[in-house]
C-alpha atoms as a PDB file:
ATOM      1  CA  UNK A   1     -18.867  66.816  97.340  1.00  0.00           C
ATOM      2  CA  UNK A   2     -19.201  63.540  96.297  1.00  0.00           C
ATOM      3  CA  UNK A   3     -17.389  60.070  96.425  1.00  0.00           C
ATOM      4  CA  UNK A   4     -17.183  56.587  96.687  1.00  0.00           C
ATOM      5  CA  UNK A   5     -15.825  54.728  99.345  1.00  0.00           C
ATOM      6  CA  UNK A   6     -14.866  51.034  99.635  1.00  0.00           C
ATOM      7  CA  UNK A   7     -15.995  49.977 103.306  1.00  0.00           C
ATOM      8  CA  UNK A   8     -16.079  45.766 103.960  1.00  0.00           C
ATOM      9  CA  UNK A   9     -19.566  44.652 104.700  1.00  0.00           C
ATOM     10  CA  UNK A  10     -19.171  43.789 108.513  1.00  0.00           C
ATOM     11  CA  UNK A  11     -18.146  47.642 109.137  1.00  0.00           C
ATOM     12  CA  UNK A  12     -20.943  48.990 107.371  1.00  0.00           C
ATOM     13  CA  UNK A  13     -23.610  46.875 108.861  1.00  0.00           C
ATOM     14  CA  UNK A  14     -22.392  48.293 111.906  1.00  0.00           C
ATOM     15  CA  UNK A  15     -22.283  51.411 111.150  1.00  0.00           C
ATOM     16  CA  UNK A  16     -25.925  51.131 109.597  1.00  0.00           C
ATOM     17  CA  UNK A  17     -26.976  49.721 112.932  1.00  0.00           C
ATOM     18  CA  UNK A  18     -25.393  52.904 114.958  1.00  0.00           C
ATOM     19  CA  UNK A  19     -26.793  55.067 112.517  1.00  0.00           C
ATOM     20  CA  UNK A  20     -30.153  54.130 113.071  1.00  0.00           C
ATOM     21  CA  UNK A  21     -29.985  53.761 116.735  1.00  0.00           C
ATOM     22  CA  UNK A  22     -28.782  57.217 116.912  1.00  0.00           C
ATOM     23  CA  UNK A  23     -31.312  58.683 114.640  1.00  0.00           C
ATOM     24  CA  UNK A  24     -28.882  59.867 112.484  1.00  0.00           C
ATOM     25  CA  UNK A  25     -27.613  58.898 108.590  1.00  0.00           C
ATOM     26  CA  UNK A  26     -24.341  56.933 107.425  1.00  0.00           C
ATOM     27  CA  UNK A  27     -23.545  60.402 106.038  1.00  0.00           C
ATOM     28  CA  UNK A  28     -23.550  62.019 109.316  1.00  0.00           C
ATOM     29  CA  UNK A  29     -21.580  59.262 111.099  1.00  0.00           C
ATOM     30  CA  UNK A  30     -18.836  59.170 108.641  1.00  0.00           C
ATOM     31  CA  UNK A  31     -18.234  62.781 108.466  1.00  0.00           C
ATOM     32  CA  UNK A  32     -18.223  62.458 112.467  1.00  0.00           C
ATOM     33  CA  UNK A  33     -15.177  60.104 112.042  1.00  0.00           C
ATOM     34  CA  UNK A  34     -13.764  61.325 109.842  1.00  0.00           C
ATOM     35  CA  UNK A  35     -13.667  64.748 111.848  1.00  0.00           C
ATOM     36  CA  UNK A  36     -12.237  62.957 114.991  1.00  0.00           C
ATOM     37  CA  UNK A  37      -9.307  61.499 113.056  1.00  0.00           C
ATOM     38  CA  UNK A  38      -8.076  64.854 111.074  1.00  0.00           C
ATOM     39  CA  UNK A  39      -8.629  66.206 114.648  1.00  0.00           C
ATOM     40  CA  UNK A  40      -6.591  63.978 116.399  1.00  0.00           C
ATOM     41  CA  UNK A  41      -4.080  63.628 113.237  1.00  0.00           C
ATOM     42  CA  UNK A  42      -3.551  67.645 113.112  1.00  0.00           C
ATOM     43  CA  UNK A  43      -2.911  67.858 117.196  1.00  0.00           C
ATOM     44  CA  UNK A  44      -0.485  64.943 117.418  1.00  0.00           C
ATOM     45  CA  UNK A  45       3.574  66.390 116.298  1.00  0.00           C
ATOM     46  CA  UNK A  46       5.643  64.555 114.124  1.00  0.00           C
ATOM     47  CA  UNK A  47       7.787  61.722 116.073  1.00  0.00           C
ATOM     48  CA  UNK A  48      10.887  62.841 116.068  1.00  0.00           C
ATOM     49  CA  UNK A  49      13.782  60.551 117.189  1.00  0.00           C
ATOM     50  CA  UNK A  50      16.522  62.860 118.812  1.00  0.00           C
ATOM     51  CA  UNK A  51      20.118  62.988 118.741  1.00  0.00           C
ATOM     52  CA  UNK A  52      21.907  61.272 121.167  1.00  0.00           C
ATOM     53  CA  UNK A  53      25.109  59.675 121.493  1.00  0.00           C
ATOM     54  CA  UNK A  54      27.388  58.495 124.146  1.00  0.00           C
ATOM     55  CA  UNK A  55      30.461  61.097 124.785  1.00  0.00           C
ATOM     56  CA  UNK A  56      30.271  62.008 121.217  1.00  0.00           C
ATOM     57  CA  UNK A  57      33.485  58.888 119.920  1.00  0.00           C
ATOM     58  CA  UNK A  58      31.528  56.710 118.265  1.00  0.00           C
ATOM     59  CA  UNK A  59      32.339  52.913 118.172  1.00  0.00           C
ATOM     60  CA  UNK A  60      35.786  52.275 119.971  1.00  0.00           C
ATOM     61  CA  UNK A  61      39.169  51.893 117.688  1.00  0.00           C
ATOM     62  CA  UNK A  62      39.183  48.573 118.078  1.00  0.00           C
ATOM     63  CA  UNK A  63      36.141  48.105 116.576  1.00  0.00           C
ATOM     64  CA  UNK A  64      35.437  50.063 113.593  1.00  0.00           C
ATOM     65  CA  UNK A  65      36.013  47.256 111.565  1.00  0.00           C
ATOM     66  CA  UNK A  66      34.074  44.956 113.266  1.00  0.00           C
ATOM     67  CA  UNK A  67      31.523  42.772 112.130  1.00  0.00           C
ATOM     68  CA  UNK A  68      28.128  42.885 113.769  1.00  0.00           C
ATOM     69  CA  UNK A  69      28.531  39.491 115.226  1.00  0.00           C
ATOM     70  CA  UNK A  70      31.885  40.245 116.665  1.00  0.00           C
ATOM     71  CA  UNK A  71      30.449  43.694 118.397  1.00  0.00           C
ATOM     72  CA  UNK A  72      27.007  41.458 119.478  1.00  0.00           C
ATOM     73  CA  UNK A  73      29.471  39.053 121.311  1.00  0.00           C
ATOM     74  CA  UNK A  74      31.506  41.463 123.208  1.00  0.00           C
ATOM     75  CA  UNK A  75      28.556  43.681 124.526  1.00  0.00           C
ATOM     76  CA  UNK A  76      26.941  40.084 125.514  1.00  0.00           C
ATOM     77  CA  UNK A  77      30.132  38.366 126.720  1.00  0.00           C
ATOM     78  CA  UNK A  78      29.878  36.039 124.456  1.00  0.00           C
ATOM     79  CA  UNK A  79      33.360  34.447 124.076  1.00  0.00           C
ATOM     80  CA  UNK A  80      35.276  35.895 121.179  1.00  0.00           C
ATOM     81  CA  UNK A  81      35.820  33.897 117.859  1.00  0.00           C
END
């Protein structure tokens, strides 16, 4: 199949360069890549950020209301306004 790719001139100098010192075409080294990265793209699982809480309450009573300032300057310390 063909197509047409957009590659910036630095990157494909180089990748003339490799090409030839490896005997091989631009063809041949793209496809290479571009094998490595579905590779590595199909073996790596979704990140997943898991559940977790602290005893299960939430914020405390006295501050479900609270701005995020005023629940910044308690967990600091900070003296209250």
């Amino acid at each position: 199949m063909k197509t047409t790719l957009d590659i910036s001139d630095p990157l494909l100098r180089d990748a003339r360069k490799i090409a030839a010192r490896e005997g091989t075409t631009l063809r041949a080294l793209v496809e290479q890549g571009l094998r490595r990265i579905v590779t590595e793209k199909r073996r790596r699982p979704k990140f997943r950020l898991r559940q977790v809480t602290f005893c299960g309450n939430g914020l405390r009573p006295e501050l479900q209301d609270a701005s995020w300032e005023r629940i910044l300057a308690l967990s600091y310390g900070y003296p209250s306004e």
